[in-house]
N, C-alpha and C. Protein backbone atom coordinates (compact mmCIF):
# COMPACT_ATOMS: atom_id res chain seq x y z
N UNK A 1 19.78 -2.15 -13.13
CA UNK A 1 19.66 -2.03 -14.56
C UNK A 1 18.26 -1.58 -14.96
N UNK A 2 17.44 -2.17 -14.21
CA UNK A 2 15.97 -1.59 -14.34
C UNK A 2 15.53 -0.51 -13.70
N UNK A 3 14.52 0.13 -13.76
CA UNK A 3 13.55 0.77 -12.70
C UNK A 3 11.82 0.51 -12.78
N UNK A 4 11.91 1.10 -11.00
CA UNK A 4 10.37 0.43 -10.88
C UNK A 4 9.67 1.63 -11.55
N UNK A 5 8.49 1.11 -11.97
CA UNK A 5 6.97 2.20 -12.57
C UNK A 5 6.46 1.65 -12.00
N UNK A 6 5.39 2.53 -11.58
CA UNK A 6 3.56 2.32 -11.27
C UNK A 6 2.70 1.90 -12.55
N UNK A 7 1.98 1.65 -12.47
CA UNK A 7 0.88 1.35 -13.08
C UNK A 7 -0.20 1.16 -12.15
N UNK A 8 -1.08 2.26 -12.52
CA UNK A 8 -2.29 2.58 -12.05
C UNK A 8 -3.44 2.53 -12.87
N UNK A 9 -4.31 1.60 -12.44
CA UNK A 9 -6.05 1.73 -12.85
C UNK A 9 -6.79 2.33 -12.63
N UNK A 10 -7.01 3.74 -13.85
CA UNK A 10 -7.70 4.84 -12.93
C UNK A 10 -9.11 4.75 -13.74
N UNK A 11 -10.26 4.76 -13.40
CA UNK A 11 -11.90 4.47 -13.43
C UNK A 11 -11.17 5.94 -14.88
N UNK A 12 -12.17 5.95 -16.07
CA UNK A 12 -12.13 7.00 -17.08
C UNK A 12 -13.42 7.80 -16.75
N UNK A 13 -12.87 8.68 -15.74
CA UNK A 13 -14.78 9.89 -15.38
C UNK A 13 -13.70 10.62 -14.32
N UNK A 14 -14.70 12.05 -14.69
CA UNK A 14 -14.25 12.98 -14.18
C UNK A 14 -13.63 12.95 -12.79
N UNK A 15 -12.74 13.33 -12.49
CA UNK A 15 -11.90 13.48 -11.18
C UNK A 15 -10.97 12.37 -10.76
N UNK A 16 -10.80 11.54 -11.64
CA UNK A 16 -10.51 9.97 -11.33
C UNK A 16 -9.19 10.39 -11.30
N UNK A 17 -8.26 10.56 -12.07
CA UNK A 17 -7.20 10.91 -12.15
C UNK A 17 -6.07 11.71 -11.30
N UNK A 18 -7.31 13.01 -11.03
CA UNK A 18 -6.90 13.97 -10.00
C UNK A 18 -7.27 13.72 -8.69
N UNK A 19 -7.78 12.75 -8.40
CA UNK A 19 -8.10 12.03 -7.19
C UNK A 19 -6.35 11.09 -7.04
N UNK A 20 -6.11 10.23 -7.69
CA UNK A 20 -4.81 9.71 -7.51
C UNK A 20 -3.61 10.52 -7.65
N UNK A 21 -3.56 11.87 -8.63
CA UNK A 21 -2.40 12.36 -8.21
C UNK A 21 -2.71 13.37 -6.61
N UNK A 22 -3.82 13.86 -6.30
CA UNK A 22 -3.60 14.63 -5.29
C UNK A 22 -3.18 13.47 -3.60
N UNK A 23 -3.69 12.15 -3.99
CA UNK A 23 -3.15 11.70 -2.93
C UNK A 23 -1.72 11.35 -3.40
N UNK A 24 -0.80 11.00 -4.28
CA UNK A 24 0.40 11.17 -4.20
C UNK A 24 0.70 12.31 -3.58
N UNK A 25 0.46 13.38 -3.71
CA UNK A 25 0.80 14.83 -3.46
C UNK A 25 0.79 14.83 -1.88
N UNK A 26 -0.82 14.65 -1.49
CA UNK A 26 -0.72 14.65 0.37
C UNK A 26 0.27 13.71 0.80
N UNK A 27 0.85 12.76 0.21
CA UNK A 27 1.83 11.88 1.05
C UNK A 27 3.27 12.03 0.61
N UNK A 28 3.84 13.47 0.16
CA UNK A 28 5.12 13.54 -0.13
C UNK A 28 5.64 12.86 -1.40
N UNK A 29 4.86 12.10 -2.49
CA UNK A 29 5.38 11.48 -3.20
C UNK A 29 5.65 12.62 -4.58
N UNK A 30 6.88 12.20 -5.15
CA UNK A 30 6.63 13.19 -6.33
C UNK A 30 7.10 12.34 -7.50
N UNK A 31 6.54 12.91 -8.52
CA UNK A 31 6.46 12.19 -9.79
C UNK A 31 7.63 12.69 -10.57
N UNK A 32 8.33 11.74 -11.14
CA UNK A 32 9.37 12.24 -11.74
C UNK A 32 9.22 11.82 -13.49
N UNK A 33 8.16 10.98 -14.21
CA UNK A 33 7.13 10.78 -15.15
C UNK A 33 6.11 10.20 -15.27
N UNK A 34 5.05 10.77 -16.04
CA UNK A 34 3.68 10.35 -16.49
C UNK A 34 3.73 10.10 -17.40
N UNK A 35 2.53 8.88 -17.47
CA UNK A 35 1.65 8.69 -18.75
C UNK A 35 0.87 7.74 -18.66
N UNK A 36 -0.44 8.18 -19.61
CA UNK A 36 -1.82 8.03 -19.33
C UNK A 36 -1.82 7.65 -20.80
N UNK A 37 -2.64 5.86 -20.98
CA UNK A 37 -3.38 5.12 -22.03
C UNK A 37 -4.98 5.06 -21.59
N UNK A 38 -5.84 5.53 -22.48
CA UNK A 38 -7.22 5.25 -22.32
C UNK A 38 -8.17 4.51 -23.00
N UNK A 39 -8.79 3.84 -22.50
CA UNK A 39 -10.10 2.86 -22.85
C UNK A 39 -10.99 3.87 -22.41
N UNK A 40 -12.38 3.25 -23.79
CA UNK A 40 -13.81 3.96 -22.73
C UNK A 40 -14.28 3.79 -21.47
N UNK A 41 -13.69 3.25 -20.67
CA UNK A 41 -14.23 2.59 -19.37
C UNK A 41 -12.80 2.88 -18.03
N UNK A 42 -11.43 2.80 -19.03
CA UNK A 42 -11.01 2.99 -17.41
C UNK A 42 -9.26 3.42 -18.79
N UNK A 43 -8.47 3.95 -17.89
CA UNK A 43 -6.99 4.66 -18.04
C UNK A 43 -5.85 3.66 -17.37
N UNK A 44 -4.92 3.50 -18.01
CA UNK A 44 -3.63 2.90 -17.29
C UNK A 44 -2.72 3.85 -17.27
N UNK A 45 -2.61 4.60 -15.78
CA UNK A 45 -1.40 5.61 -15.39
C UNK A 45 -0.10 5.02 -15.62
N UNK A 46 0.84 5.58 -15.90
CA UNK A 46 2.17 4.73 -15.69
C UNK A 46 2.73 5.67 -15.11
N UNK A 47 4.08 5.68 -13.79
CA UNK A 47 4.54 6.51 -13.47
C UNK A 47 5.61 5.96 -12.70
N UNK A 48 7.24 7.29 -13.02
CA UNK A 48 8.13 7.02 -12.47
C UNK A 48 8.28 7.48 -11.37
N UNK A 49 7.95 7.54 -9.74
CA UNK A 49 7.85 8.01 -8.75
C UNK A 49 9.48 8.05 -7.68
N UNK A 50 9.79 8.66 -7.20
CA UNK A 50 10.24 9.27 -5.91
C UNK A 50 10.85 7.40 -5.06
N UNK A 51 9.52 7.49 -4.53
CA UNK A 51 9.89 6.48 -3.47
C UNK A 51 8.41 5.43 -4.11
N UNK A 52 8.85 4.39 -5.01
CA UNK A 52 7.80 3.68 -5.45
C UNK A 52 7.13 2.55 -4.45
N UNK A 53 7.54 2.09 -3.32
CA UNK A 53 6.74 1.36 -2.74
C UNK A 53 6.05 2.46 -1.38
N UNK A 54 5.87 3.72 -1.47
CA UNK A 54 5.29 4.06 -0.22
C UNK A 54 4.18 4.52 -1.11
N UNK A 55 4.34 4.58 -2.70
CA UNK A 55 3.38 5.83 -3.46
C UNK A 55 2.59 3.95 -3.33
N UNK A 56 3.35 2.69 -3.91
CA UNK A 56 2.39 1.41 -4.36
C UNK A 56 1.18 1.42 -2.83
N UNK A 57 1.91 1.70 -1.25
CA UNK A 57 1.47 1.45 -0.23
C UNK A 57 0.53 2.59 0.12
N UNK A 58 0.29 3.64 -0.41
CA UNK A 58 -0.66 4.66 -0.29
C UNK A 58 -1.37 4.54 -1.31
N UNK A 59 -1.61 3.88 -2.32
CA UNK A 59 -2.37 3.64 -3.40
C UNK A 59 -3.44 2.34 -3.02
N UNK A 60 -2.47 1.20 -2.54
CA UNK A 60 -3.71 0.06 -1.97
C UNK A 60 -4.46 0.55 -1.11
N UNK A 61 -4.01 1.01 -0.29
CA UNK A 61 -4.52 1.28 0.97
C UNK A 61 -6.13 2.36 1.16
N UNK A 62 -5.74 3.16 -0.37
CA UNK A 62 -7.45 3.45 -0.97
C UNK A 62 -8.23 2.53 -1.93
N UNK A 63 -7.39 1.56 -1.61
CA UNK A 63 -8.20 0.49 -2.78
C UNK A 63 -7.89 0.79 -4.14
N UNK A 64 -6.87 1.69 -5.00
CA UNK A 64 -6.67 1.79 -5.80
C UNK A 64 -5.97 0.61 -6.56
N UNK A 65 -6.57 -0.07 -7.63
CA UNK A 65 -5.60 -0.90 -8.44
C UNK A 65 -4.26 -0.74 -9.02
N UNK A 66 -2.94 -1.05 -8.39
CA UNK A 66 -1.67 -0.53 -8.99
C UNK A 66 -0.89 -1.94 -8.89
N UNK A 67 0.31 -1.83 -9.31
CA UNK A 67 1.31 -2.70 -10.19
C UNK A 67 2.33 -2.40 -9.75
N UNK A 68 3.41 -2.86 -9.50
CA UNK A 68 5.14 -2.23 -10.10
C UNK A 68 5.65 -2.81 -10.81
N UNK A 69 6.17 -2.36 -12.00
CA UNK A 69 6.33 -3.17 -13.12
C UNK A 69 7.89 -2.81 -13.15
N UNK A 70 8.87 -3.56 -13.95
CA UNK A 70 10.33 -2.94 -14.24
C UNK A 70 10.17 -2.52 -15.95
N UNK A 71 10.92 -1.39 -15.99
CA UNK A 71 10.93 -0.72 -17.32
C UNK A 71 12.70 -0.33 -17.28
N UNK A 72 13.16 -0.09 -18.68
CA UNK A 72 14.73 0.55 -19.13
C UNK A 72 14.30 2.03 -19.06
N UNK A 73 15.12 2.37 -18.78
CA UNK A 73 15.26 4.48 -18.96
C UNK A 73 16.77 4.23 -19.62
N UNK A 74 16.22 4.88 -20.75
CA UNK A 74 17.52 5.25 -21.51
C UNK A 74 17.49 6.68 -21.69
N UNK A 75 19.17 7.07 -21.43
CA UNK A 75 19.78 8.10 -21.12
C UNK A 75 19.86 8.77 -22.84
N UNK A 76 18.94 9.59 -23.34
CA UNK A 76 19.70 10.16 -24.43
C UNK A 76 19.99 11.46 -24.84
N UNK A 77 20.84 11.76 -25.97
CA UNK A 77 21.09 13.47 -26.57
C UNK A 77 20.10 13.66 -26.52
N UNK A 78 19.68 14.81 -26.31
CA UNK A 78 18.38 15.38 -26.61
C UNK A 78 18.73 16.26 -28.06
N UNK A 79 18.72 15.41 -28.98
CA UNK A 79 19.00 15.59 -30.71
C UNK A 79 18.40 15.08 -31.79
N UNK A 80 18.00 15.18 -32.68
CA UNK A 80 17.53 14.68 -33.77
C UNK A 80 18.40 12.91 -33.91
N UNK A 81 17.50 11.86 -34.20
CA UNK A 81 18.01 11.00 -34.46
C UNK A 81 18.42 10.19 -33.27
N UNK A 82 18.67 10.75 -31.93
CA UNK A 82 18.91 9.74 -30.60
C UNK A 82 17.93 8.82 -30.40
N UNK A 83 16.47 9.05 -30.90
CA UNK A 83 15.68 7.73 -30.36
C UNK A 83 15.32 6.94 -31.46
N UNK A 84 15.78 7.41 -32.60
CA UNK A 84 16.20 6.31 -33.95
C UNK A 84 17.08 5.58 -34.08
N UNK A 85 18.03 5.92 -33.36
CA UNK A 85 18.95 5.02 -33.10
C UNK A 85 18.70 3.74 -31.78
N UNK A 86 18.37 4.57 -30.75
CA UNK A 86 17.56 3.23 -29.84
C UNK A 86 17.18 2.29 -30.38
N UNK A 87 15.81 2.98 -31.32
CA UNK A 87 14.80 2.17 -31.81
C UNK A 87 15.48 1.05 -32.83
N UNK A 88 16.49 1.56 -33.68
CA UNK A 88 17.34 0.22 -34.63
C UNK A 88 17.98 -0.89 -33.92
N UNK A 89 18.58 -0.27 -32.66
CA UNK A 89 19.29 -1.63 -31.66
C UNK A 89 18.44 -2.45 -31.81
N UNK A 90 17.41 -1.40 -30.77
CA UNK A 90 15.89 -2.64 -30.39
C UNK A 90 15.80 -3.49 -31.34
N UNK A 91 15.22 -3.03 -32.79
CA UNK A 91 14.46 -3.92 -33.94
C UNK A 91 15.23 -4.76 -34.31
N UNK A 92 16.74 -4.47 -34.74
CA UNK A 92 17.87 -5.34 -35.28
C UNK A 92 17.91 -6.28 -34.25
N UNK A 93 17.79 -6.30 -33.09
CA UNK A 93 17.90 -6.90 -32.23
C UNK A 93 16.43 -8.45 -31.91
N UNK A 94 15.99 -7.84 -32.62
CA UNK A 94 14.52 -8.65 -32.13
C UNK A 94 13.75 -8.07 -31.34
N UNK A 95 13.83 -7.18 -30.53
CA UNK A 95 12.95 -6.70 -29.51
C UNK A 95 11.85 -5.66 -29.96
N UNK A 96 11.01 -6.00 -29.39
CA UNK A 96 9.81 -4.98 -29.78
C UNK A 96 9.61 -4.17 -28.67
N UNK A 97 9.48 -3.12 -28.71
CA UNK A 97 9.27 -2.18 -27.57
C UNK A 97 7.28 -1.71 -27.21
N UNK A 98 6.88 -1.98 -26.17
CA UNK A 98 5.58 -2.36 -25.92
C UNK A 98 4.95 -0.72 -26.04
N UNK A 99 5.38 -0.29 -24.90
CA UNK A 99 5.27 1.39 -24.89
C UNK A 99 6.55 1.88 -24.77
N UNK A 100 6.62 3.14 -24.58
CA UNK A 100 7.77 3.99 -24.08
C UNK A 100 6.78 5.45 -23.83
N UNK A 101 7.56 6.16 -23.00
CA UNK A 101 7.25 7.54 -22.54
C UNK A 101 8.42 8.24 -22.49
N UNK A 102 8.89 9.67 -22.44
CA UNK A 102 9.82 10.51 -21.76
C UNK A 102 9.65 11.41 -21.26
N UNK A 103 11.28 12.19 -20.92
CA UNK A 103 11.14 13.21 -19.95
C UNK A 103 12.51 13.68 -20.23
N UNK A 104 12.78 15.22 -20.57
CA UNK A 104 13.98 15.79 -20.41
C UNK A 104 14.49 16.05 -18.81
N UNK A 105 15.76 15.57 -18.74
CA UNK A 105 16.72 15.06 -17.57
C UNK A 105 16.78 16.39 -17.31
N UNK A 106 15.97 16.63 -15.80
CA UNK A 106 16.50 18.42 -15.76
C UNK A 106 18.24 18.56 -15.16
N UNK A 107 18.75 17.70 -14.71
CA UNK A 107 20.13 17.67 -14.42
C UNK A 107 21.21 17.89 -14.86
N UNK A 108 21.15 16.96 -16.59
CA UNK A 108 21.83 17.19 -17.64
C UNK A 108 20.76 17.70 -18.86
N UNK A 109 21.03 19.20 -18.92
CA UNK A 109 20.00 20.09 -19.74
C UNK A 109 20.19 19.06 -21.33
N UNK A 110 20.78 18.87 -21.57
CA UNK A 110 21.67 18.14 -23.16
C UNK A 110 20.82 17.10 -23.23
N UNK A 111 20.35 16.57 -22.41
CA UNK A 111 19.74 15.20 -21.85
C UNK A 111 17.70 15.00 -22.07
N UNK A 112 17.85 13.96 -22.70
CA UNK A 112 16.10 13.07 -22.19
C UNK A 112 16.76 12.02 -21.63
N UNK A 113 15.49 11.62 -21.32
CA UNK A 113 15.22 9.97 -21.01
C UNK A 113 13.73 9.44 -21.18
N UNK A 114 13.94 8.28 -21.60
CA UNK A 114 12.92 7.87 -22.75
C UNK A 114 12.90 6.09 -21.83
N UNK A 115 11.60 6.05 -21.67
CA UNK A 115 10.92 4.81 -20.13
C UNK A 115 10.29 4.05 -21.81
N UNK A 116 11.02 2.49 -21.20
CA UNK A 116 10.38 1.84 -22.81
C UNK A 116 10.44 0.12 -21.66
N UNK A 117 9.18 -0.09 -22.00
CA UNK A 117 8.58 -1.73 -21.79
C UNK A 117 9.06 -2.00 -23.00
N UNK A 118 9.43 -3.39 -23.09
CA UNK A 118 10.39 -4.25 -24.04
C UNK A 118 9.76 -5.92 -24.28
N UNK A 119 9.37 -6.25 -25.19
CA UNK A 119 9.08 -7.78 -25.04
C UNK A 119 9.66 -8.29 -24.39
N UNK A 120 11.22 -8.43 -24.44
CA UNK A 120 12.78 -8.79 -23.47
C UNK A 120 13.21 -7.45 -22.98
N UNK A 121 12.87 -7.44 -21.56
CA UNK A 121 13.67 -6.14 -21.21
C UNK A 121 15.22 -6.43 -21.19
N UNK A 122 15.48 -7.66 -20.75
CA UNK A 122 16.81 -8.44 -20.38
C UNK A 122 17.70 -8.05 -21.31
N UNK A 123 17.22 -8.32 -22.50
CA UNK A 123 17.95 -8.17 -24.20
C UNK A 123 17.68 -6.88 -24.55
N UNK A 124 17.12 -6.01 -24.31
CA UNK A 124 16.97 -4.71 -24.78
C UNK A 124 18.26 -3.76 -24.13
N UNK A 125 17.84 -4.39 -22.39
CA UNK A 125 19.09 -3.38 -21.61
C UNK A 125 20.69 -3.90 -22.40
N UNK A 126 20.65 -5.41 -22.71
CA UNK A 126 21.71 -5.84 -23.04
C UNK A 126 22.24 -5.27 -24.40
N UNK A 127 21.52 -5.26 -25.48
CA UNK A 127 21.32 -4.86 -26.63
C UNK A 127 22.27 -2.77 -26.85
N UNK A 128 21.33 -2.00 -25.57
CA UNK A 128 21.94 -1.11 -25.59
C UNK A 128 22.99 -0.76 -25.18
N UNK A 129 23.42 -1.91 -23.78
CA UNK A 129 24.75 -1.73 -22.98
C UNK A 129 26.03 -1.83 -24.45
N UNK A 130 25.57 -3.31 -25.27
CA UNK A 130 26.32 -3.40 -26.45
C UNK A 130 26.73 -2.18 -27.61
N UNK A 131 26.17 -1.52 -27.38
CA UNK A 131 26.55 -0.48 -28.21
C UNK A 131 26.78 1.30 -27.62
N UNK A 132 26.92 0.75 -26.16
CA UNK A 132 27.36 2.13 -25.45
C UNK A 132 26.06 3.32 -25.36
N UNK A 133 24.98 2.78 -25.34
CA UNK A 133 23.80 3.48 -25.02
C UNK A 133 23.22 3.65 -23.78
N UNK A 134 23.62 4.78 -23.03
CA UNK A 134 23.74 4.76 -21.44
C UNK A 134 22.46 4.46 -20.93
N UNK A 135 22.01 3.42 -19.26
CA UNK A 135 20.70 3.42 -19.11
C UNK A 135 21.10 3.95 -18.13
N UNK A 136 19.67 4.14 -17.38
CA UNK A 136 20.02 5.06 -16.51
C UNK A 136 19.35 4.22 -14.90
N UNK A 137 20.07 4.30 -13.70
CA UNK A 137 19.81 3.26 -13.15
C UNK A 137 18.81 4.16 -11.90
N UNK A 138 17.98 2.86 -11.12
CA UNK A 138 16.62 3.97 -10.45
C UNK A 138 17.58 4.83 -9.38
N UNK A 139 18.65 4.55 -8.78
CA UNK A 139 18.98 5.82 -8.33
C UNK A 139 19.58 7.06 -9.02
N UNK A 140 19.91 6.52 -10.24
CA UNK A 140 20.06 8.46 -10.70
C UNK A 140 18.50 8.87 -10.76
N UNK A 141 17.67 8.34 -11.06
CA UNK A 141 16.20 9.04 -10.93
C UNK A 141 15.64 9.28 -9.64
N UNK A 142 16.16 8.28 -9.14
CA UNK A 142 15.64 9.09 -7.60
C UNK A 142 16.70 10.36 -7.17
N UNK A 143 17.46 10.73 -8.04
CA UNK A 143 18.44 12.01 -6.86
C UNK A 143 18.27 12.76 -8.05
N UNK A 144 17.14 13.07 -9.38
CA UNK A 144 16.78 13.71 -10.00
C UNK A 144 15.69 15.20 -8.88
């Protein structure tokens, strides 16, 4: 019902960033979404990866600070009004949504998907299952 993200602590100065994606890159990992929050002092990467515990195990292993956190991917139209409607489940629901990011589904062209931290992820996935709002589970993203 969930999927794993990264979360990465990347130092905010030049090359910091491109230092962590090029070692994803030398070790086969590929990114299937980004996104980058910044402080003056340091960035929180978030990312939906490939194979998330070899990208978490090539990341310690330079001493990089990372996470795996569980996040919802919801499956939507790529239309006016699909992530207004998310967003009313959520609120009517009680849930506050912390962040979210997306990414158009290159599989189903018709298609995004939209990565949302949830106060209750539990009640959020539940919330959307209730009203026929497809999530999308980590193996359809991994055979993206």
């Amino acid at each position: 019902m969930f999927v794993k993200q990264l979360s990465v602590f990347v130092e905010n100065k030049q090359g910091a960033l491109s230092d962590v994606v090029a070692l994803l890159s030398e070790n086969g990992i590929n990114m299937r979404a980004i996104s980058i929050a910044d402080t003056q002092d340091f960035g929180v990467l978030r990312m939906i990866v490939q194979d998330c515990e070899k990208a978490k195990a090539v990341l310690k292993a330079e001493k990089v600070i990372v996470a795996v956190n569980e996040v919802v991917a919801v499956e939507l139209a790529d239309k006016p009004g699909a992530l207004s409607e998310v967003l009313k489940v959520l609120s009517g629901g009680g849930v506050n949504v912390e962040y979210m990011y997306a990414f158009v589904n290159p599989v189903k062209q018709s298609s995004a998907c939209v990565v949302l931290r949830a106060t209750d992820n539990e009640k959020a996935a539940g919330l959307l299952k209730e009203r026929n709002i497809p999530l999308i589970s980590q193996e359809e993203l991994d055979a993206i």
